[in-house]
N, C-alpha and C. Protein backbone atom coordinates (compact mmCIF):
# COMPACT_ATOMS: atom_id res chain seq x y z
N UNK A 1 -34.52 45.13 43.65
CA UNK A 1 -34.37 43.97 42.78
C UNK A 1 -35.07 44.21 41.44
N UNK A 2 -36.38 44.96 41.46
CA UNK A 2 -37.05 45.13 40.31
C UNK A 2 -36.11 46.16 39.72
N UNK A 3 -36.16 47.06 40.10
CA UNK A 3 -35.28 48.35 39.53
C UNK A 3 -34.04 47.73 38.65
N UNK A 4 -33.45 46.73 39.05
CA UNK A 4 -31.70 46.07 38.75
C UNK A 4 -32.71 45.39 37.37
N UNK A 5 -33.41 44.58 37.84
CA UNK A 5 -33.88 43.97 36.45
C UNK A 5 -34.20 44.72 35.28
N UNK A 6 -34.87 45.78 35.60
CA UNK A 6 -35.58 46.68 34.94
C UNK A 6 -34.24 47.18 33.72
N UNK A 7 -33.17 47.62 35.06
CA UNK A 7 -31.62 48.70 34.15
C UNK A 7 -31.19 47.43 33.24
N UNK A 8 -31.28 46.16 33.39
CA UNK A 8 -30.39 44.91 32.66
C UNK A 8 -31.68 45.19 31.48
N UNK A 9 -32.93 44.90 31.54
CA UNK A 9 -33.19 45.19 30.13
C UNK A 9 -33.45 46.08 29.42
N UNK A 10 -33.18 46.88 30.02
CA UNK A 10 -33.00 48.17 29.36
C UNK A 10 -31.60 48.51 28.59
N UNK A 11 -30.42 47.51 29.67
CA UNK A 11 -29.10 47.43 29.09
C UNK A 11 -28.94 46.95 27.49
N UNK A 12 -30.28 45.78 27.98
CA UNK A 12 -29.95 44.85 26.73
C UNK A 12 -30.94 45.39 25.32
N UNK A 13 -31.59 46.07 25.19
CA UNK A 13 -32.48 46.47 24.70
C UNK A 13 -31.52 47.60 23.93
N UNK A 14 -30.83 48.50 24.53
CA UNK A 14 -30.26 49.61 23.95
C UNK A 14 -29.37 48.97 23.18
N UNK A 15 -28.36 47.67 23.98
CA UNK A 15 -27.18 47.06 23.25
C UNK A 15 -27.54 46.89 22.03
N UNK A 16 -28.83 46.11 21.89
CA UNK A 16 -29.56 45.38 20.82
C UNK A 16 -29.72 46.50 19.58
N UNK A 17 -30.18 47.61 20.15
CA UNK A 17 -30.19 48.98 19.05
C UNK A 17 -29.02 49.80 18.65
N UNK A 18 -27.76 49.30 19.63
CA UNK A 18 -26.89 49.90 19.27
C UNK A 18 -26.39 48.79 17.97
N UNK A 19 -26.27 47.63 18.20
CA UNK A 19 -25.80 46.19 17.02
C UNK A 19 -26.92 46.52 15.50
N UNK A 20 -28.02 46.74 15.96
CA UNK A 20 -28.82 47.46 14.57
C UNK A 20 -28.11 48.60 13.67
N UNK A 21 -28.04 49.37 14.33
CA UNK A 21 -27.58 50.58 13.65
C UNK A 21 -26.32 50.48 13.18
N UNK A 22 -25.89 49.98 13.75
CA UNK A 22 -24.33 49.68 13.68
C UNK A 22 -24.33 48.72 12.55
N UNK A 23 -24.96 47.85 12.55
CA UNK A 23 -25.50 46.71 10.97
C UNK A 23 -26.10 47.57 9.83
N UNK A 24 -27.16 48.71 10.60
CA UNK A 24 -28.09 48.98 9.14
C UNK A 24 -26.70 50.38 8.75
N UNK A 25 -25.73 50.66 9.09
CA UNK A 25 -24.44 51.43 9.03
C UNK A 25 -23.97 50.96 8.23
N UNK A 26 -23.24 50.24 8.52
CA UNK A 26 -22.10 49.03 7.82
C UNK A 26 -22.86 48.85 6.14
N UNK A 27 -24.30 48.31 6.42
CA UNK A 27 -25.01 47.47 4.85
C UNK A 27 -24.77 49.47 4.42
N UNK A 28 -24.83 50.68 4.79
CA UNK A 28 -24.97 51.79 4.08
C UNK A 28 -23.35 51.96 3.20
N UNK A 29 -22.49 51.86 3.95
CA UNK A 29 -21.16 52.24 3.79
C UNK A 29 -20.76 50.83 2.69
N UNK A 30 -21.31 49.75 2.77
CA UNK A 30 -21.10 48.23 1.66
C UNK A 30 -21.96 48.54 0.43
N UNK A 31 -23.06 49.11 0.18
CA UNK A 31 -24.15 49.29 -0.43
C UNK A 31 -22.86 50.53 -1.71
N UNK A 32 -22.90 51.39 -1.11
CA UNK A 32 -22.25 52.31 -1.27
C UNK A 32 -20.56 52.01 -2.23
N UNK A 33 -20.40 51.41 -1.68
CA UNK A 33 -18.79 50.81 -2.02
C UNK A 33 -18.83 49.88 -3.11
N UNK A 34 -20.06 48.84 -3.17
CA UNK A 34 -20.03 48.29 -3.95
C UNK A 34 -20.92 48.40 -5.25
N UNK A 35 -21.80 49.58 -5.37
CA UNK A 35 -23.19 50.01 -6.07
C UNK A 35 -23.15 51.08 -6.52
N UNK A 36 -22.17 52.07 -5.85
CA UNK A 36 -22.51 53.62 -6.04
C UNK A 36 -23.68 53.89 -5.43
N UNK A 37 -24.21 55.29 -6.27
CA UNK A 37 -25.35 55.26 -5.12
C UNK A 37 -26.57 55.39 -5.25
N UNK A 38 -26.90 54.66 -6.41
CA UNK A 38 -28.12 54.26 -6.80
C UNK A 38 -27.68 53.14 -7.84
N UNK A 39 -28.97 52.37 -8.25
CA UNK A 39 -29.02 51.69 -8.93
C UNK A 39 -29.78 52.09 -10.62
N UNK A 40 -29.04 51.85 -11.58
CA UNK A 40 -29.45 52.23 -12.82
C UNK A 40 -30.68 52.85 -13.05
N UNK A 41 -31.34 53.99 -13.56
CA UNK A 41 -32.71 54.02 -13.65
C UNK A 41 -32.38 54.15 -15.63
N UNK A 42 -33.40 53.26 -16.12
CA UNK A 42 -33.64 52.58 -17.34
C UNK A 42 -33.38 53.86 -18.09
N UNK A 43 -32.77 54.08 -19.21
CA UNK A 43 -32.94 55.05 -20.38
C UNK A 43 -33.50 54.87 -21.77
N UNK A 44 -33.13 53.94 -22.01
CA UNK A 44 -34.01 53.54 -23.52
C UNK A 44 -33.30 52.32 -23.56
N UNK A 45 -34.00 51.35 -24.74
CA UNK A 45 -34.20 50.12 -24.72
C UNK A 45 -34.24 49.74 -26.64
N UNK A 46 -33.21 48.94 -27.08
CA UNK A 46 -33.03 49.22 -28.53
C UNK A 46 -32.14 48.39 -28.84
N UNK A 47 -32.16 48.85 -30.95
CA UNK A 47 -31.19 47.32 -31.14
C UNK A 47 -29.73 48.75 -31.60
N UNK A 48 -28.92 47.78 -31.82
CA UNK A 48 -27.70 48.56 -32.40
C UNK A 48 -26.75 47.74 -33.06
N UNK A 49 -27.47 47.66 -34.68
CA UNK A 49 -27.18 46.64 -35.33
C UNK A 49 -27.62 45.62 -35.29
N UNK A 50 -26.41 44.49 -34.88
CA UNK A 50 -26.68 42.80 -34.07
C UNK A 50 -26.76 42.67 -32.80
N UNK A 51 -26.97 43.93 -31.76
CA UNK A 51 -26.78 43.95 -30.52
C UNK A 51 -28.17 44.38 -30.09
N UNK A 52 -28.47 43.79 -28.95
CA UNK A 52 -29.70 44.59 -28.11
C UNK A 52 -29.27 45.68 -27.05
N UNK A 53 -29.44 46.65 -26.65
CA UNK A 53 -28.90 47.15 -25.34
C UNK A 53 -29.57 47.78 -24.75
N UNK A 54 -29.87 47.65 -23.44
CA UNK A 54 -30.45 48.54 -22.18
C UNK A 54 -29.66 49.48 -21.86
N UNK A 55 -30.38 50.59 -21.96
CA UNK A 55 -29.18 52.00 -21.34
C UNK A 55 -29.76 52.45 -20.07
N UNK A 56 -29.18 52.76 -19.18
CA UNK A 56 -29.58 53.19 -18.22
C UNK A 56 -28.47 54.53 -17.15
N UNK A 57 -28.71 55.31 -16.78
CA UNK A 57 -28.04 56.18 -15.73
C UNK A 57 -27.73 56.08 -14.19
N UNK A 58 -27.14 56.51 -13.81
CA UNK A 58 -26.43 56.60 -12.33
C UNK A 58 -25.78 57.71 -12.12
N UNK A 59 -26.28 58.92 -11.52
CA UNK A 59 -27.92 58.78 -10.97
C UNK A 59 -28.99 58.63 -11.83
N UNK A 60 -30.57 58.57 -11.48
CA UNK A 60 -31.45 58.64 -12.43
C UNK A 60 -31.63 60.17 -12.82
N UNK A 61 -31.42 61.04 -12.25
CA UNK A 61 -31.95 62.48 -12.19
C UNK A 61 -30.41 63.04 -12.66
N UNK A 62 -29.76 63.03 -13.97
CA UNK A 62 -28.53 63.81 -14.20
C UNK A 62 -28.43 64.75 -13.92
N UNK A 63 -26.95 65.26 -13.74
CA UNK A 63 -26.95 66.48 -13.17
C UNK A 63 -25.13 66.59 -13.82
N UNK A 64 -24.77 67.99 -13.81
CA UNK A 64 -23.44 68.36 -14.58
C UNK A 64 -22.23 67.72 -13.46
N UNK A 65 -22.87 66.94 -12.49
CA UNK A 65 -21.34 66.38 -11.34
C UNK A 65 -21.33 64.61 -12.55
N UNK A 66 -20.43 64.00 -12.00
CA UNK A 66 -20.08 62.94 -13.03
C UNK A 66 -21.43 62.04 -12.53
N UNK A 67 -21.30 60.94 -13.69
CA UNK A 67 -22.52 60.03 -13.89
C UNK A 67 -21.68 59.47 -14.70
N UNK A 68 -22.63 58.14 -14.71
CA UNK A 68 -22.58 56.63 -15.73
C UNK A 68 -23.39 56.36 -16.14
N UNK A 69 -23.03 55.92 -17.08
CA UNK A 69 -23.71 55.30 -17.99
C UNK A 69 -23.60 53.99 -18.59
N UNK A 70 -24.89 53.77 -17.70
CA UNK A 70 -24.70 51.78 -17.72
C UNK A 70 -25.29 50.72 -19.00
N UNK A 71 -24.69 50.12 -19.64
CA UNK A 71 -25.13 49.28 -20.80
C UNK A 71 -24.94 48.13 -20.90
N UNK A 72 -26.15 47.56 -20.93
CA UNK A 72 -26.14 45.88 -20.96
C UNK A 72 -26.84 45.43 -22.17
N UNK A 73 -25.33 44.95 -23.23
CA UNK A 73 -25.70 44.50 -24.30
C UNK A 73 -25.51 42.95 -24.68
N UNK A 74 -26.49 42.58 -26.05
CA UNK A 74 -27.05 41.31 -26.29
C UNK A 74 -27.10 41.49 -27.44
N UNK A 75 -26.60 39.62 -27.54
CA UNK A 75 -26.78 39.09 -28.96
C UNK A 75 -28.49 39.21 -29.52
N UNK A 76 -28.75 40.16 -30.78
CA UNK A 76 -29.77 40.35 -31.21
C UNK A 76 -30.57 38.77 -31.30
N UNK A 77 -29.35 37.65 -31.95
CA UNK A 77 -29.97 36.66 -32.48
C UNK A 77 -30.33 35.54 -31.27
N UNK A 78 -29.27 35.76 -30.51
CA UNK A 78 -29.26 34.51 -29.28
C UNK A 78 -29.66 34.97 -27.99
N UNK A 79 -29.88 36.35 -27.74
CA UNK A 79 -30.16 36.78 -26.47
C UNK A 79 -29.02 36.83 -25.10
N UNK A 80 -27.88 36.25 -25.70
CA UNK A 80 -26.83 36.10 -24.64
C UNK A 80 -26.23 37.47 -24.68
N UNK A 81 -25.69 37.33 -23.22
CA UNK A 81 -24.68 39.00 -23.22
C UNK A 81 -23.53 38.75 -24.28
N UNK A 82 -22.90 39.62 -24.53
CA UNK A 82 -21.97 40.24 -25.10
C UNK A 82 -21.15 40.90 -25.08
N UNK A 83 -20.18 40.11 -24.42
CA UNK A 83 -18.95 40.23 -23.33
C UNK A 83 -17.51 40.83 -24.40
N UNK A 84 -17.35 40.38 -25.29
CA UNK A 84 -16.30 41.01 -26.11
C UNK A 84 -16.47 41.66 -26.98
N UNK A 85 -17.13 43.15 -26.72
CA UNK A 85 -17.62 44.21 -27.28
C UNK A 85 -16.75 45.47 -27.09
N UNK A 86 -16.47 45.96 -28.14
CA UNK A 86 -16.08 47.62 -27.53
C UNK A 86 -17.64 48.52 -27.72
N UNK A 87 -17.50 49.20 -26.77
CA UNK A 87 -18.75 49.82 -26.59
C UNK A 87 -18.21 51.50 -26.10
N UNK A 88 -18.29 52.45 -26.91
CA UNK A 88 -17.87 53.68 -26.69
C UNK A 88 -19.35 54.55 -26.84
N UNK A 89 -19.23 55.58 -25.68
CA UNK A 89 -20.35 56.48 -25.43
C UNK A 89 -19.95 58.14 -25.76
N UNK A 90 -21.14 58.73 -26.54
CA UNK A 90 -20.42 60.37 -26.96
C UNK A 90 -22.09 60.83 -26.81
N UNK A 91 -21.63 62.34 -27.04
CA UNK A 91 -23.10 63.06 -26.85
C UNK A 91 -22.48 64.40 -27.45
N UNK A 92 -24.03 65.03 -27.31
CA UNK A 92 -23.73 66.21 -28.43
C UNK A 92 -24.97 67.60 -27.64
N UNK A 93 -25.08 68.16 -27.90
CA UNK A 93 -26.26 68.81 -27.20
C UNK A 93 -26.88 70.11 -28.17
N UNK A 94 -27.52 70.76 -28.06
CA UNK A 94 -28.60 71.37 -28.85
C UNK A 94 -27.50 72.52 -29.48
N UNK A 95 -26.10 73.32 -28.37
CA UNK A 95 -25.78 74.34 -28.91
C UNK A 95 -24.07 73.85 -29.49
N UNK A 96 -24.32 72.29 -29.63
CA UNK A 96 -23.19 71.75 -30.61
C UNK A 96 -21.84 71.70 -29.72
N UNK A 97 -22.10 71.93 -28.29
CA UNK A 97 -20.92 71.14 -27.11
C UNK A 97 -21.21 69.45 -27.55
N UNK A 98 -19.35 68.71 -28.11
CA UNK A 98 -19.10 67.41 -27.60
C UNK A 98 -19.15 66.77 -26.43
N UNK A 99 -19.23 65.73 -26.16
CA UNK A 99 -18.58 64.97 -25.11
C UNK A 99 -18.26 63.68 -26.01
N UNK A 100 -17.24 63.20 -25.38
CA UNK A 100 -16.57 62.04 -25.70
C UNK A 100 -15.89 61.83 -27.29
N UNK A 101 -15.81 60.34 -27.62
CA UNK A 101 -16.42 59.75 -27.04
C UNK A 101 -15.73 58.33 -26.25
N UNK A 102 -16.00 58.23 -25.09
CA UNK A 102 -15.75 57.54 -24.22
C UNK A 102 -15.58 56.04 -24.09
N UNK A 103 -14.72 55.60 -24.08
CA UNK A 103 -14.60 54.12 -24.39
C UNK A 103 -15.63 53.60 -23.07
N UNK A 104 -16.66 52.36 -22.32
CA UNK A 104 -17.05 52.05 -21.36
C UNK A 104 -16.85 50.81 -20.72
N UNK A 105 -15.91 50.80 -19.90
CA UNK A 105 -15.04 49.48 -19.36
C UNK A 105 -16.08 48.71 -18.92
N UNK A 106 -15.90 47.19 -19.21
CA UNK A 106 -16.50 45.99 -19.04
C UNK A 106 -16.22 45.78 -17.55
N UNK A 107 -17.42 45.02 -16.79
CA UNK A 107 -16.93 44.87 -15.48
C UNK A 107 -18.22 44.34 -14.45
N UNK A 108 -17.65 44.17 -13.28
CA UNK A 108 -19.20 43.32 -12.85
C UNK A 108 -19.22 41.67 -12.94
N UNK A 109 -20.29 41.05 -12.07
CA UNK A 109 -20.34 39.53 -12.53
C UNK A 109 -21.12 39.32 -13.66
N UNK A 110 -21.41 40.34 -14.14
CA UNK A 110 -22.38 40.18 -15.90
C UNK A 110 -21.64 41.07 -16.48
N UNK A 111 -20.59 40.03 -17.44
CA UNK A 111 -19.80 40.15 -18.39
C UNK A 111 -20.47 41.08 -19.25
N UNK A 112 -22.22 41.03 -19.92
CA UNK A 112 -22.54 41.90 -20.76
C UNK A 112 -22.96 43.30 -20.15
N UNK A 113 -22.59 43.52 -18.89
CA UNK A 113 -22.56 44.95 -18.28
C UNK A 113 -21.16 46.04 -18.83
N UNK A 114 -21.23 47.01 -19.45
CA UNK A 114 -20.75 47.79 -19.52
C UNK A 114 -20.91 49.48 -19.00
N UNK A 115 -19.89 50.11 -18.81
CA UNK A 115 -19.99 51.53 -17.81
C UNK A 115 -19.26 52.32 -18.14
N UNK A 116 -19.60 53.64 -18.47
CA UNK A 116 -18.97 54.79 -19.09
C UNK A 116 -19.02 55.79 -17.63
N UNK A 117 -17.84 56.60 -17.35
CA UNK A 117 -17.90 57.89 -16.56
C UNK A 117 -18.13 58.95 -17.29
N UNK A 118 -19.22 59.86 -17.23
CA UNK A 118 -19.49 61.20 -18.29
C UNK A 118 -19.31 62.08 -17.24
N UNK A 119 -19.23 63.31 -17.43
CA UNK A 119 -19.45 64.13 -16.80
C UNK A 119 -19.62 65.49 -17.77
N UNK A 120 -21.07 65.80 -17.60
CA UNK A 120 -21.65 66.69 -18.48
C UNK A 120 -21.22 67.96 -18.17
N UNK A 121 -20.96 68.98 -19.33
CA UNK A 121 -20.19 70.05 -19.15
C UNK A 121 -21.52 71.54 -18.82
N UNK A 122 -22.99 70.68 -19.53
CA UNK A 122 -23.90 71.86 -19.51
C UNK A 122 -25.02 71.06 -19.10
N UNK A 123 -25.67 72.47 -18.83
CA UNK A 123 -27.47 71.60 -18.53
C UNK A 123 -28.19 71.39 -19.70
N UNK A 124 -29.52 71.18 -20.22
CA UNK A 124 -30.18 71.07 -20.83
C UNK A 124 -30.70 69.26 -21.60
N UNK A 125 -30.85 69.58 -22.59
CA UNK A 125 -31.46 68.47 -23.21
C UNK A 125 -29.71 67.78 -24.47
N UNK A 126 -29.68 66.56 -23.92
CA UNK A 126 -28.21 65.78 -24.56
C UNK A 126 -28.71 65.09 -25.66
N UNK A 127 -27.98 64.35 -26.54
CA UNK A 127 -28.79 63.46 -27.57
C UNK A 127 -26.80 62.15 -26.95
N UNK A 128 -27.39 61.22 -26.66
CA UNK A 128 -26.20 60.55 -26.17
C UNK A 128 -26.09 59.38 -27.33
N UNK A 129 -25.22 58.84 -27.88
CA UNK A 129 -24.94 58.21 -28.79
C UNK A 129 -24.14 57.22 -27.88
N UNK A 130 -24.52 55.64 -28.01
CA UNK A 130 -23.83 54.70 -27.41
C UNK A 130 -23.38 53.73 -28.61
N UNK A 131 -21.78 53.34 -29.11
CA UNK A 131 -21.98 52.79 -30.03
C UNK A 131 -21.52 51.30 -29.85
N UNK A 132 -21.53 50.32 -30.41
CA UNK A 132 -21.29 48.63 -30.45
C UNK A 132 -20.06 48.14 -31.47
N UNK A 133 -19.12 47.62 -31.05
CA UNK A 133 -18.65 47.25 -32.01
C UNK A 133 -17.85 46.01 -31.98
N UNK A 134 -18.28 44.29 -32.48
CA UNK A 134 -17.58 43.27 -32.24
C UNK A 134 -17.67 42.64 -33.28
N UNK A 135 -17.37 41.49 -32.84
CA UNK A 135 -17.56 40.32 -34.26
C UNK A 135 -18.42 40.11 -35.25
N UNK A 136 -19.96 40.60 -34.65
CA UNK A 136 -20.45 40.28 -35.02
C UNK A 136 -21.31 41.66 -35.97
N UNK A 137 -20.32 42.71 -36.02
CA UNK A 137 -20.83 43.85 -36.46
C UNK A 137 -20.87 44.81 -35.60
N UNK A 138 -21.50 45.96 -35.82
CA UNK A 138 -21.59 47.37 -35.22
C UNK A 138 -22.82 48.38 -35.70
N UNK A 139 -23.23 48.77 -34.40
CA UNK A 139 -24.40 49.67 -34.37
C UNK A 139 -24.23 50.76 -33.50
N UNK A 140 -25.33 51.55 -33.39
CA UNK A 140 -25.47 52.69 -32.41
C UNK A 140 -26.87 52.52 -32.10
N UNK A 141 -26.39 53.42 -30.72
CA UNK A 141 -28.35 53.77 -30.70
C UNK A 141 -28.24 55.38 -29.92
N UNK A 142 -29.34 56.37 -30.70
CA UNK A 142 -29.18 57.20 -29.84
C UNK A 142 -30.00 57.20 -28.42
N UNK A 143 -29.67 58.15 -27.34
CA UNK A 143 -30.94 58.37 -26.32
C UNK A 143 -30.66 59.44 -25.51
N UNK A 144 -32.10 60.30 -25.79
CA UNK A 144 -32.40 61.57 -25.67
C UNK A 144 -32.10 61.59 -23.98
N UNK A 145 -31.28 62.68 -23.17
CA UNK A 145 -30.92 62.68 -22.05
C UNK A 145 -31.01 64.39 -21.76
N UNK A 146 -31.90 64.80 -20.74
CA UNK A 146 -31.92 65.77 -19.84
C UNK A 146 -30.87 66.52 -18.27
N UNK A 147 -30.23 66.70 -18.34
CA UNK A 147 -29.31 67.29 -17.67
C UNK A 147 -29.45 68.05 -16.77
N UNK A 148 -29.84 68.63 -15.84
CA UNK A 148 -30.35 69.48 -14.86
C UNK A 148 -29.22 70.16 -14.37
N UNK A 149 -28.76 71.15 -13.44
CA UNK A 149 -28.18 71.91 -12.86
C UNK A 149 -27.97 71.35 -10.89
N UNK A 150 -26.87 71.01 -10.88
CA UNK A 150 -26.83 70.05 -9.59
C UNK A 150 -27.48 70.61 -8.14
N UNK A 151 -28.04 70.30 -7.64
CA UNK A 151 -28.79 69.81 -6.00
C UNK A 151 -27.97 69.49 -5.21
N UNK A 152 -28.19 69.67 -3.71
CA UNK A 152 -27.98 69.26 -2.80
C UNK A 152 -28.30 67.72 -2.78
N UNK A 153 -28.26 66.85 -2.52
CA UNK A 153 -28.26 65.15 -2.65
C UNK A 153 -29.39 64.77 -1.09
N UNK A 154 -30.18 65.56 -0.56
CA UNK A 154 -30.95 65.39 0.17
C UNK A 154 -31.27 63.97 0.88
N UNK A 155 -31.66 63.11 -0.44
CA UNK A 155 -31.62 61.71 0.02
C UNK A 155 -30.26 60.82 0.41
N UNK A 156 -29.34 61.61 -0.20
CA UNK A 156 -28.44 60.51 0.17
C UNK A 156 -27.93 60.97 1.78
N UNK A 157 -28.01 62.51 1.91
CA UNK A 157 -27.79 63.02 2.99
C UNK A 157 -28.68 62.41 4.03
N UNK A 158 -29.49 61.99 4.27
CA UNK A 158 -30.46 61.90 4.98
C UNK A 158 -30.56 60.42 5.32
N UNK A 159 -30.10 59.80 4.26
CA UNK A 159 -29.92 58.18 4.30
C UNK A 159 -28.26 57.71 5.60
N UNK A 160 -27.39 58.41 5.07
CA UNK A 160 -26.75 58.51 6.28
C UNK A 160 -26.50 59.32 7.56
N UNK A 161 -27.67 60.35 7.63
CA UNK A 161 -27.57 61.22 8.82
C UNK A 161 -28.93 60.12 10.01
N UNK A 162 -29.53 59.43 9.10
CA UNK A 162 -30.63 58.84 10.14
C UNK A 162 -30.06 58.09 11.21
N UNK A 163 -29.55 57.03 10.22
CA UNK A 163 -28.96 55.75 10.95
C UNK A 163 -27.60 56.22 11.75
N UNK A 164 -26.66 57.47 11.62
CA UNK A 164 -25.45 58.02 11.68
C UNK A 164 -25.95 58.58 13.61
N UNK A 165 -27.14 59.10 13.64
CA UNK A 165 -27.85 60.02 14.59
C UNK A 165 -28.53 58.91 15.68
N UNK A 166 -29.60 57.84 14.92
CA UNK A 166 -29.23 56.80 16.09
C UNK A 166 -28.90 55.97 16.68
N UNK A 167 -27.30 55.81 15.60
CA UNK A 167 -26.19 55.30 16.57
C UNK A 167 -25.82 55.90 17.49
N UNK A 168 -25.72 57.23 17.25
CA UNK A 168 -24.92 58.25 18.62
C UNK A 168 -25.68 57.88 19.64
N UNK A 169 -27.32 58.16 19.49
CA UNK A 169 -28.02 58.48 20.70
C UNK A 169 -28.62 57.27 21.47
N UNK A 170 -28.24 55.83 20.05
CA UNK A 170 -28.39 54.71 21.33
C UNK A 170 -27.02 54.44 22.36
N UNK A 171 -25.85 54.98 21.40
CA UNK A 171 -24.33 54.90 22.43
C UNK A 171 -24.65 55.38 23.51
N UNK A 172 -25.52 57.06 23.38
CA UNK A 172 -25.44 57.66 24.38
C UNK A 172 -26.70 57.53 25.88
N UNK A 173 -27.13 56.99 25.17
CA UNK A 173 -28.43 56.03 26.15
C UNK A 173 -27.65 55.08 26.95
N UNK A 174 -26.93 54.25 26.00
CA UNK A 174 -25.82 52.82 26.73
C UNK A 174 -25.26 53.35 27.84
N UNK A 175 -24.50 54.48 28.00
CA UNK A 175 -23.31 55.08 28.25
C UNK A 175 -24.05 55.49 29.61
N UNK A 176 -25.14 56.48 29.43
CA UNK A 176 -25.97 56.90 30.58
C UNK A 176 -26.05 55.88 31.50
N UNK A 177 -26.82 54.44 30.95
CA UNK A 177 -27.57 53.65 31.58
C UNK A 177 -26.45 53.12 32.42
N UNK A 178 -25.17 52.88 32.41
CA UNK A 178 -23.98 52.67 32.37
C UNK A 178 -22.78 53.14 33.86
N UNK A 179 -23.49 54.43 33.77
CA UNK A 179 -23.18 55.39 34.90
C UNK A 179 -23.44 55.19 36.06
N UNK A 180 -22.67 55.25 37.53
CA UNK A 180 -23.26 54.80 38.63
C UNK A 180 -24.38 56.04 39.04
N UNK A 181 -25.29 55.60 40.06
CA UNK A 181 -25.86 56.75 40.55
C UNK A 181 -25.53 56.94 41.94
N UNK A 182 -25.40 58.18 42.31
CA UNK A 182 -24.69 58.97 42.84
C UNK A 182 -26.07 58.90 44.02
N UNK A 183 -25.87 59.16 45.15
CA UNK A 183 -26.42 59.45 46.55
C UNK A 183 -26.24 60.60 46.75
N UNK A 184 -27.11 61.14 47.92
CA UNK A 184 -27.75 62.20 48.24
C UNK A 184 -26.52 62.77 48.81
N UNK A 185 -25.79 64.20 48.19
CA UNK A 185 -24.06 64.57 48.84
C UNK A 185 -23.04 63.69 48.35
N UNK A 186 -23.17 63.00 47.20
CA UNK A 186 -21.88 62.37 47.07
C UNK A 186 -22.37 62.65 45.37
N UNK A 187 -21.15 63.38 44.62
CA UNK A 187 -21.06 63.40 43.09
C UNK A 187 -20.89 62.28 42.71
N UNK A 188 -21.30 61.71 41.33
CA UNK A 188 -21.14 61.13 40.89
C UNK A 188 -19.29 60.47 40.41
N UNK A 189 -18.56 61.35 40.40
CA UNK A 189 -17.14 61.07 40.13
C UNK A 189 -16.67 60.45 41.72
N UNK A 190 -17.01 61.07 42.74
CA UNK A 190 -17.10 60.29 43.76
C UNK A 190 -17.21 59.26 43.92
N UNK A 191 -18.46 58.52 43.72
CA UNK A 191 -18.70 57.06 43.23
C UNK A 191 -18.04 56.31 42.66
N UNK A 192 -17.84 57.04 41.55
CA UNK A 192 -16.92 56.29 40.32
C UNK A 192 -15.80 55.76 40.74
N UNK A 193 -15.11 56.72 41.94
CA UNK A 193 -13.70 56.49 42.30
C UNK A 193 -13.73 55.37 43.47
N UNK A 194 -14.82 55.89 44.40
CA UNK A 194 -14.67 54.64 45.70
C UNK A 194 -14.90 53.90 45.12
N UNK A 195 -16.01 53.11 44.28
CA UNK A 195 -16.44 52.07 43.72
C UNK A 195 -17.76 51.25 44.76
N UNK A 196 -18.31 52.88 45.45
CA UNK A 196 -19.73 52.31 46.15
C UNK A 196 -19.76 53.64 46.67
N UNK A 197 -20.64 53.82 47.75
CA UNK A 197 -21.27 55.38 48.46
C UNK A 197 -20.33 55.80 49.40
N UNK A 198 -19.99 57.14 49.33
CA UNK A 198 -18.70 57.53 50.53
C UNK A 198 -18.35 57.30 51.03
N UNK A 199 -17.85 57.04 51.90
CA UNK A 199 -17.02 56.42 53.09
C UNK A 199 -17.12 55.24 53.48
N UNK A 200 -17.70 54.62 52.33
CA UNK A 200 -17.92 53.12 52.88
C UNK A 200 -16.64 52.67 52.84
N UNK A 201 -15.57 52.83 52.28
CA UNK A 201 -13.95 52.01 52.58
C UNK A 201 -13.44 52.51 54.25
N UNK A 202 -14.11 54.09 54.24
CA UNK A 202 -13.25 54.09 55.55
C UNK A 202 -13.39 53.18 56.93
């Protein structure tokens, strides 16, 4: 009787870790879908013209695979976003390689969010030029950007191999716990099939 109690919470205990993982899964694969896979890390902070704008990257650590470039611009005078802007992004680099320049589609529930896809052709040190241009005038701002030579993604690898690893091994705990046990001369597939210990039908 203790033993039976014992396997039920143990049943329920694994179930319970299998519905975790399976949740902290799901928020990885939603996170992902709806975010990319990080969140902006800040680049410089400036006016451009009549506009204010926060620049920021995705990833924080560039690298020559594609990236964005995220900009959230503002009325210099009123502080409100600044939703009907063209906002185009270009860069230039020390041995006079272009990029762009890139128109950066509006989008998001903050209208004054804007997002450019770059994808840098070299490593080194960029000078990125983001420019503004609406009603209310037009500016630029530059910001100095470092480029690195691409990595293995370690963290992101690791972010879904954790939770990926103990889902398997709480399934496979479930699955065990799950299994009949088998008596002394009788296999387990045995069991499975009479649906109790050998010869008990005969």
């Amino acid at each position: 009787m203790r033993s039976a109690r014992h396997r039920d919470v143990r049943r329920l205990l694994s179930a319970v870790l299998v519905a975790a993982m399976t949740a902290l899964l799901g928020w990885q694969v939603y996170r992902q879908w709806s975010q990319g896979d990080d969140f902006p890390q800040i680049a410089a902070r400036g006016a451009a013209g009549p506009y204010r704008l926060l620049v920021g990257t995705i990833p924080g650590d560039l690298s020559t695979r594609a990236a964005h470039i995220a900009i959230d611009v503002r009325d210099m005078r009123t502080g409100r976003g600044a939703p009907d802007v063209r906002v185009a992004v270009s860069a230039v680099n020390l041995e006079g390689r272009r990029l762009g320049p890139i128109v950066a589609r509006n989008g998001g529930m903050d209208r004054q969010y804007y997002d450019a896809r770059v994808a840098f052709p070299a490593t080194g040190p960029w000078r990125v030029r983001v420019r503004v241009q609406g009603a209310a005038g037009a500016g630029s701002l530059e910001v100095p950007l470092t480029v690195a030579a691409p990595t293995i993604p370690w963290v992101l690898i690791l972010r879904w191999l954790i939770p990926s690893g103990l889902l398997l091994a709480a399934i496979g705990y479930t699955r065990r716990e799950r299994r009949p046990l088998a008596l002394p001369g009788e296999s387990v597939s045995d069991r499975a099939r009479s649906g109790g210990p050998a010869g008990a039908h005969r």
